[in-house]
N, C-alpha and C. Protein backbone atom coordinates (compact mmCIF):
# COMPACT_ATOMS: atom_id res chain seq x y z
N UNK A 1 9.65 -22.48 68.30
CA UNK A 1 8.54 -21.71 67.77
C UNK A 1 8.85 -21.19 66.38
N UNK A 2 10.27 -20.95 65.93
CA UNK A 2 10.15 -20.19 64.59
C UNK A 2 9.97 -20.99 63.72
N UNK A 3 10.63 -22.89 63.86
CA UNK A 3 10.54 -23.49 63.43
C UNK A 3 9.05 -23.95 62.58
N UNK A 4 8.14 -23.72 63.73
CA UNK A 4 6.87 -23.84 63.47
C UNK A 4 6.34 -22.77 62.74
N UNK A 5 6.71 -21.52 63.04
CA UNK A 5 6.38 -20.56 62.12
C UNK A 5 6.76 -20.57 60.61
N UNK A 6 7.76 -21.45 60.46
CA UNK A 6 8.76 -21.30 59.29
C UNK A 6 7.55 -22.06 58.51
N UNK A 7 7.94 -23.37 59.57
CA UNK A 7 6.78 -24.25 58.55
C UNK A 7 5.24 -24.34 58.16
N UNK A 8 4.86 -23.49 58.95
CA UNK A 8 3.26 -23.06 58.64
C UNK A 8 3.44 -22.21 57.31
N UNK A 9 4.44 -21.45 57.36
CA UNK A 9 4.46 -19.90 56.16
C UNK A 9 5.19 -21.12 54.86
N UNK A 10 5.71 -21.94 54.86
CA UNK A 10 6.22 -22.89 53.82
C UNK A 10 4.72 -23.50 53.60
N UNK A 11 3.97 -24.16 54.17
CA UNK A 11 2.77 -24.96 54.32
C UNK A 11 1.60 -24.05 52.91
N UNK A 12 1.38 -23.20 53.92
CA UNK A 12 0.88 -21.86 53.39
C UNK A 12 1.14 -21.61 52.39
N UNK A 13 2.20 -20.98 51.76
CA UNK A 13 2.85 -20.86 50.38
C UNK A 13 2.32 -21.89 49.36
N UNK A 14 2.70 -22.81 49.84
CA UNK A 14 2.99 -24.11 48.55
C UNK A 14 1.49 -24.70 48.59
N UNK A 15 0.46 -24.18 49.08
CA UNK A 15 -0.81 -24.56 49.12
C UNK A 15 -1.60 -23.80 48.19
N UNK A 16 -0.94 -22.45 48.64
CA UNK A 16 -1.69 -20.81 48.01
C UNK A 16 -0.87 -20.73 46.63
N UNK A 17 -0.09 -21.06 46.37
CA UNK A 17 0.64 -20.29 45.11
C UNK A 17 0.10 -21.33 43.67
N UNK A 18 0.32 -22.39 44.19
CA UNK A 18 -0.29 -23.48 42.83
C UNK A 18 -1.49 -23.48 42.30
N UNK A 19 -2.31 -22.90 43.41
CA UNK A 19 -3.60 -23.10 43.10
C UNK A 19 -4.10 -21.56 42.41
N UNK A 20 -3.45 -20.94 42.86
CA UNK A 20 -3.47 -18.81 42.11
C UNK A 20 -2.77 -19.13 40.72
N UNK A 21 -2.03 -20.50 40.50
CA UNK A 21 -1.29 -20.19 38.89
C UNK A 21 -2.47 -20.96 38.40
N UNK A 22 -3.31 -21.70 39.07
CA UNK A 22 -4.18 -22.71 38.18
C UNK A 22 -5.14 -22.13 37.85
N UNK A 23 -5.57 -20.63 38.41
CA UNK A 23 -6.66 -19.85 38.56
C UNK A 23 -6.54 -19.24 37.35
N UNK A 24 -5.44 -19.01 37.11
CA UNK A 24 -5.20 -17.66 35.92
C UNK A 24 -5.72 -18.07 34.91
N UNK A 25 -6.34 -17.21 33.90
CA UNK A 25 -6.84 -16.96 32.92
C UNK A 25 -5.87 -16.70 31.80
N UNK A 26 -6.15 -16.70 30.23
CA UNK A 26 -5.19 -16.25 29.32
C UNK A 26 -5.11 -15.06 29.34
N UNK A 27 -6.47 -14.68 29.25
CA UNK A 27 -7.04 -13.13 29.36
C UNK A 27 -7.57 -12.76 28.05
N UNK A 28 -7.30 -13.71 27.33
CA UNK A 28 -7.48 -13.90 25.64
C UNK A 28 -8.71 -13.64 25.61
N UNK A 29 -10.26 -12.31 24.64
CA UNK A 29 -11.03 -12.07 24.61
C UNK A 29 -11.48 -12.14 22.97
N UNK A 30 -12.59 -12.08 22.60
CA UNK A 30 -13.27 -12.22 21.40
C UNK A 30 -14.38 -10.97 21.56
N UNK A 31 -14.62 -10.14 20.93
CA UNK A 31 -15.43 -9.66 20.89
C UNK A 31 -15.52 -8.85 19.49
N UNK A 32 -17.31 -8.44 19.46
CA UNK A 32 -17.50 -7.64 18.25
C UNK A 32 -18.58 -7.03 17.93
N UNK A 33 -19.22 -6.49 16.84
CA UNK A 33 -20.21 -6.34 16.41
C UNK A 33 -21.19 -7.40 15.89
N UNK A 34 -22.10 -7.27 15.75
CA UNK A 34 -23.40 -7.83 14.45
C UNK A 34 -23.70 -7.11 14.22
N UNK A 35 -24.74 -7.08 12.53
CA UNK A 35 -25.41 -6.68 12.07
C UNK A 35 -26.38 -7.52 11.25
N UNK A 36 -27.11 -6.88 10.62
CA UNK A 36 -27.84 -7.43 9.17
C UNK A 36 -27.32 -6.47 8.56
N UNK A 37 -28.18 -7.11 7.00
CA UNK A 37 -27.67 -6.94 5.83
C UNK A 37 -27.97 -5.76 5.58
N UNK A 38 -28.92 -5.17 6.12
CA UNK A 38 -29.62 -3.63 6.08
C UNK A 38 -28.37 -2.69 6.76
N UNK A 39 -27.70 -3.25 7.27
CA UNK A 39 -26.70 -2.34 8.07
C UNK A 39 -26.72 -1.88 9.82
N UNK A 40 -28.20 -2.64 10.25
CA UNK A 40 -28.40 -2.35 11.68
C UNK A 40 -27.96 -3.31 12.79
N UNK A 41 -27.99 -2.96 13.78
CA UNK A 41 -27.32 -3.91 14.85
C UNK A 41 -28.23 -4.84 15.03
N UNK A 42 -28.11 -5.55 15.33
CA UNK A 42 -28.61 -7.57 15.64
C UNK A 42 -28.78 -7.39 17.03
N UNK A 43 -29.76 -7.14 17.74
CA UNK A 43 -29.80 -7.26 19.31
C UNK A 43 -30.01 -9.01 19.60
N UNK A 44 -29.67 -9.64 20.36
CA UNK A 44 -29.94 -10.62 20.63
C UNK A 44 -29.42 -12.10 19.70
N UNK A 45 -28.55 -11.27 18.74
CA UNK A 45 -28.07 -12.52 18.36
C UNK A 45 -26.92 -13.56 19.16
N UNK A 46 -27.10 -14.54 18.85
CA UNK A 46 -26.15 -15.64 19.24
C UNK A 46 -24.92 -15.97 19.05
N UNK A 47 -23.60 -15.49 19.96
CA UNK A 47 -22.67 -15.71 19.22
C UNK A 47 -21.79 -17.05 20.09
N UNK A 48 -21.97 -17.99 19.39
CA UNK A 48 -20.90 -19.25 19.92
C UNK A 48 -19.51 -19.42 19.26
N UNK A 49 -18.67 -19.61 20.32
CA UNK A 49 -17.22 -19.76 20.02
C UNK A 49 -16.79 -21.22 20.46
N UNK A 50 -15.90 -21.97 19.47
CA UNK A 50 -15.71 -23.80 20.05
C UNK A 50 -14.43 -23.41 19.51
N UNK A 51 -13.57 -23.91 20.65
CA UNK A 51 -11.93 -24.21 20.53
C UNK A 51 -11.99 -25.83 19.93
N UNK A 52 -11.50 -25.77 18.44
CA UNK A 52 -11.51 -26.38 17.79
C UNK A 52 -10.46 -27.85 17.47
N UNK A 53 -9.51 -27.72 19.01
CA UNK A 53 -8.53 -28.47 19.16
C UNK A 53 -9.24 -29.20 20.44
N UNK A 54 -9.66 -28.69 21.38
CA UNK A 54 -10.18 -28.75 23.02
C UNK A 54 -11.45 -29.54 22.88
N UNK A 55 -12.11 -28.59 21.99
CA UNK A 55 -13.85 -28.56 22.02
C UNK A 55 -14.43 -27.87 23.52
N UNK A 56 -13.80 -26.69 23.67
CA UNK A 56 -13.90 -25.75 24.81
C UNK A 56 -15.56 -25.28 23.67
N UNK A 57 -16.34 -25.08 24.36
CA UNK A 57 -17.10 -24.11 23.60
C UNK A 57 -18.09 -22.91 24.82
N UNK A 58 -18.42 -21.64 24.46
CA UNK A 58 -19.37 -20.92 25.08
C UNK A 58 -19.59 -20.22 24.14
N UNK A 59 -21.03 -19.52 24.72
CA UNK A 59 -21.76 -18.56 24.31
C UNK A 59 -22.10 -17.34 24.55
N UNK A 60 -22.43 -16.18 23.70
CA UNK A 60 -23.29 -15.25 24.81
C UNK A 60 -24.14 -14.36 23.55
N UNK A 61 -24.73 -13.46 24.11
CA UNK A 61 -25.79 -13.07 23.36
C UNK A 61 -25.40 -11.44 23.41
N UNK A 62 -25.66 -10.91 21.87
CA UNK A 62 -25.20 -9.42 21.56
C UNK A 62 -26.29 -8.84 22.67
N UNK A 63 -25.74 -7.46 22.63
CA UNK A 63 -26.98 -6.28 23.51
C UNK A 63 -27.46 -5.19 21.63
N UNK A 64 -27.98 -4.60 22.17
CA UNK A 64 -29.04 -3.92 21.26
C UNK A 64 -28.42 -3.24 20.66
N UNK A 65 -26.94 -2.72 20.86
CA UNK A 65 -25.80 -2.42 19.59
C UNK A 65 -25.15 -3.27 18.94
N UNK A 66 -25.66 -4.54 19.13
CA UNK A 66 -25.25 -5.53 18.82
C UNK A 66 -23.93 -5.99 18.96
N UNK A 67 -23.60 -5.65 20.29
CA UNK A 67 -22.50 -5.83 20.66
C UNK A 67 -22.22 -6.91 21.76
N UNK A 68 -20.86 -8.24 21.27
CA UNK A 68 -20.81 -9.03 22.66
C UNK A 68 -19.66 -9.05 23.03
N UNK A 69 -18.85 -9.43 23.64
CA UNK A 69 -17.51 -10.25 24.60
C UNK A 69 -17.79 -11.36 24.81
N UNK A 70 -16.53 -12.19 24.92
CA UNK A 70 -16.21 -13.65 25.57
C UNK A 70 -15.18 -13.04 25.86
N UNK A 71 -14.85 -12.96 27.25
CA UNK A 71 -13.52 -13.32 28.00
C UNK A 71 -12.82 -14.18 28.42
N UNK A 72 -11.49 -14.27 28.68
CA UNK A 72 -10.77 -15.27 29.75
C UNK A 72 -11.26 -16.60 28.89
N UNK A 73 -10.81 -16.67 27.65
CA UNK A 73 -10.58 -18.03 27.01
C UNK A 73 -9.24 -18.57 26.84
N UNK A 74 -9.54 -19.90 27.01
CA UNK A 74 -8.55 -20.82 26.65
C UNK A 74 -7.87 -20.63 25.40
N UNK A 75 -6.29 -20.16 25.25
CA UNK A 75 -5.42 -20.09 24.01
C UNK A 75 -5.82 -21.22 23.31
N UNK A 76 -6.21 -21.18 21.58
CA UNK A 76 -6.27 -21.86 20.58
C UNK A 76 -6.89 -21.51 19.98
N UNK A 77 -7.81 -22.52 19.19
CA UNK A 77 -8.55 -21.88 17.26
C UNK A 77 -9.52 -22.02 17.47
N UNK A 78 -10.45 -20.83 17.45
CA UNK A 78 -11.41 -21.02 17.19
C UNK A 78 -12.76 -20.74 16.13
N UNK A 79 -13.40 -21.84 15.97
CA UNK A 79 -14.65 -21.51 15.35
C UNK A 79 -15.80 -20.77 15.76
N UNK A 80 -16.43 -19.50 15.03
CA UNK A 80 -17.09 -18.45 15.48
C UNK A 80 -18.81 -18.81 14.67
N UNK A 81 -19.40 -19.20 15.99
CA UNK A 81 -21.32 -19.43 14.54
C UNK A 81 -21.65 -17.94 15.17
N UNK A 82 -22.50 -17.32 14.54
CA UNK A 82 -23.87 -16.12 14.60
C UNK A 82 -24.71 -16.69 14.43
N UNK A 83 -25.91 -16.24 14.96
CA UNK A 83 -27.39 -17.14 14.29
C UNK A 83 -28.25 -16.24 15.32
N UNK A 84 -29.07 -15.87 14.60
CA UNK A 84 -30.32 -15.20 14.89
C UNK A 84 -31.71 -15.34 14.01
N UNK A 85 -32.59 -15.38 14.99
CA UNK A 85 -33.97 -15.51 14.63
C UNK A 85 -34.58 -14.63 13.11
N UNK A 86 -34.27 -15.40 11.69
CA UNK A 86 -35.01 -15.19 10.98
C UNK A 86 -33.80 -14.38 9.82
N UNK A 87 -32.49 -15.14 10.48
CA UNK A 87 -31.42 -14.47 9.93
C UNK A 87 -30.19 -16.46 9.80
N UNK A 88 -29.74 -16.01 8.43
CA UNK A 88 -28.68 -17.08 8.29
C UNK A 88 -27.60 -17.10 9.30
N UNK A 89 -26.75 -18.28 9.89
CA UNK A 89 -26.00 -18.72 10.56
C UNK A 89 -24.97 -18.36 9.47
N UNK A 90 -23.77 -17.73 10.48
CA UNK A 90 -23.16 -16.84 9.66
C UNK A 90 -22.02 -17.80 10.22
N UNK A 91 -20.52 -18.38 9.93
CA UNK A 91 -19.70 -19.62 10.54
C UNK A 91 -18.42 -18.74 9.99
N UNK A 92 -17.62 -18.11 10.81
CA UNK A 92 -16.09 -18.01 10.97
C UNK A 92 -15.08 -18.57 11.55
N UNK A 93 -14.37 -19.26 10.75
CA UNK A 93 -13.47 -20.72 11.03
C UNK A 93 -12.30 -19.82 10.91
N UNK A 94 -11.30 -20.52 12.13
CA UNK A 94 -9.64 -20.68 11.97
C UNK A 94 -9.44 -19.17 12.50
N UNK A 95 -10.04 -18.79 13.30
CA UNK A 95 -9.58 -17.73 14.35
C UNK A 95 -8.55 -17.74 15.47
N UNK A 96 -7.45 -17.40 15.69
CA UNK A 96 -6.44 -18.37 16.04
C UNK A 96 -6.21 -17.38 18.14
N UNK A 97 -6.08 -17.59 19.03
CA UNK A 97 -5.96 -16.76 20.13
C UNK A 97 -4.58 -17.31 20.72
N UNK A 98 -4.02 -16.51 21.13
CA UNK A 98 -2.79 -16.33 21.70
C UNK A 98 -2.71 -15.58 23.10
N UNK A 99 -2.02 -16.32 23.93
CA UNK A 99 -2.29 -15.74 25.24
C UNK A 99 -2.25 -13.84 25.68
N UNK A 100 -3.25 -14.03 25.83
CA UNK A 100 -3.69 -12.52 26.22
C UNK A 100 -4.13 -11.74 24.77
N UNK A 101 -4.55 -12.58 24.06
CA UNK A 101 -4.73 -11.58 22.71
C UNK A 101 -6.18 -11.39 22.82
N UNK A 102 -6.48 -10.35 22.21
CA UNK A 102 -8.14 -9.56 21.97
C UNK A 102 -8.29 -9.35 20.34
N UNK A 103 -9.27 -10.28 20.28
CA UNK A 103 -9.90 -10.44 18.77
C UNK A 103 -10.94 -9.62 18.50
N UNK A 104 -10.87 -8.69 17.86
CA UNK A 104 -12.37 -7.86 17.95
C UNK A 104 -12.58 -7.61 16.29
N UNK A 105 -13.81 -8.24 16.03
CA UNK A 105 -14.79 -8.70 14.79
C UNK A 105 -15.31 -7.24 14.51
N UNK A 106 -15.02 -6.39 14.09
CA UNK A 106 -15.56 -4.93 14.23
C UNK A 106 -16.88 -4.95 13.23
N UNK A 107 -17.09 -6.19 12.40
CA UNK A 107 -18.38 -5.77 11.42
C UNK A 107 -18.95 -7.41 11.14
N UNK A 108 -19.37 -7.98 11.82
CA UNK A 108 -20.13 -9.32 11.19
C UNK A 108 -21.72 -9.16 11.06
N UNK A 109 -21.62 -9.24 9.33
CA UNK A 109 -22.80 -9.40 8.63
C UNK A 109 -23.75 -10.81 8.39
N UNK A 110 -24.98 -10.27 9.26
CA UNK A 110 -25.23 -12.03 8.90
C UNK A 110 -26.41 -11.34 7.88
N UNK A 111 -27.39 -12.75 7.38
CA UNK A 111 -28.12 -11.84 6.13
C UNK A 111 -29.29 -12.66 6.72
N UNK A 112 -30.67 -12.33 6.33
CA UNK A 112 -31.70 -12.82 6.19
C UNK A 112 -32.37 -13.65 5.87
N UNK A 113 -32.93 -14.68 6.51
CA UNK A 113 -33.34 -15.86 6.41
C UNK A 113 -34.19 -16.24 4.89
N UNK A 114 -34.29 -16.75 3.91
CA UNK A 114 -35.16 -17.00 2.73
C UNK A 114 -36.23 -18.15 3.84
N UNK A 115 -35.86 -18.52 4.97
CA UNK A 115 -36.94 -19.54 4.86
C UNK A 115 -38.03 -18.41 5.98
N UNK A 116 -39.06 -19.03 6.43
CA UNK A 116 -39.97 -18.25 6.63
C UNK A 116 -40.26 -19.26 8.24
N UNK A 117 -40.35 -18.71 9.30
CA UNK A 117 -41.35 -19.77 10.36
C UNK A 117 -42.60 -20.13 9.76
N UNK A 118 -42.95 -21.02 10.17
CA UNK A 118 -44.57 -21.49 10.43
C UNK A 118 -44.80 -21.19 11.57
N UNK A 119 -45.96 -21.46 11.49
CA UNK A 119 -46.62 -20.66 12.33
C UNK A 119 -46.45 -21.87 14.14
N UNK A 120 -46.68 -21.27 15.36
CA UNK A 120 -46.13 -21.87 16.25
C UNK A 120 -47.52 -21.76 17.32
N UNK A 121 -47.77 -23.17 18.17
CA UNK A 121 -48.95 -23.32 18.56
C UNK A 121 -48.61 -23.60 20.09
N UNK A 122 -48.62 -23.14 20.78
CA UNK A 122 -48.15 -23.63 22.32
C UNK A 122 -49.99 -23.82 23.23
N UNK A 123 -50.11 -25.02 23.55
CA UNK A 123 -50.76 -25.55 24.07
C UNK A 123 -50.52 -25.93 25.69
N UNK A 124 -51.41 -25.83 27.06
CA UNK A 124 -51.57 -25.76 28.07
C UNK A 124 -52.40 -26.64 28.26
N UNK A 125 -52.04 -27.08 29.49
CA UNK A 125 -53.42 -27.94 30.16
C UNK A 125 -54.04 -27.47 31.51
């Protein structure tokens, strides 16, 4: 019987432990502000991050202090776009993450679009 016990708790182990190191995260985070050029927060802007070695990429969208996070990324370089509605795509290259490091952008200015929408027609049937 211990035999069997031995080998269930060996079984067990070497099943559970590889798969908890494969789980882990860097812990490596990005986060920051937006604004415009006026100086106010950017609610809803777009901020995409692409690991520039991988081509890992995600997204997420500021809150109304214009504030976002990306967590639990993959260590390497990355390229940072902004882009919001009626505002220039703002592109920060060669951001570099290191395991468990926290990047925090404390002031990204994007500026105001010169081009203008046209006008937009959504049709139903």
């Amino acid at each position: 019987m211990n035999k069997f016990c031995c080998s269930l708790l060996l079984f067990v182990w070497s099943a559970v432990i590889p798969a908890a190191l494969l789980a882990q995260s860097s812990g490596s985070t990005i986060s920051g502000f937006v604004y415009d050029d006026a100086g106010k927060p950017m609610e809803a802007a777009t901020v995409n991050v692409q690991n520039t070695t991988t081509g890992f990429a995600t997204n997420t969208v500021t809150d109304k202090k214009g504030y976002f996070e990306l967590r639990d990324l993959p260590v390497g370089t990355y390229d940072i776009t902004v882009s919001a509605v009626g505002a220039q795509t703002t592109l920060l290259k060669g951001n570099v993450l290191n395991l468990g490091d926290r990047l925090v952008l404390h002031k990204i200015t994007i500026a105001k679009s010169t081009k203008e929408l046209a006008e937009v027609t959504i049709r139903s049937n």
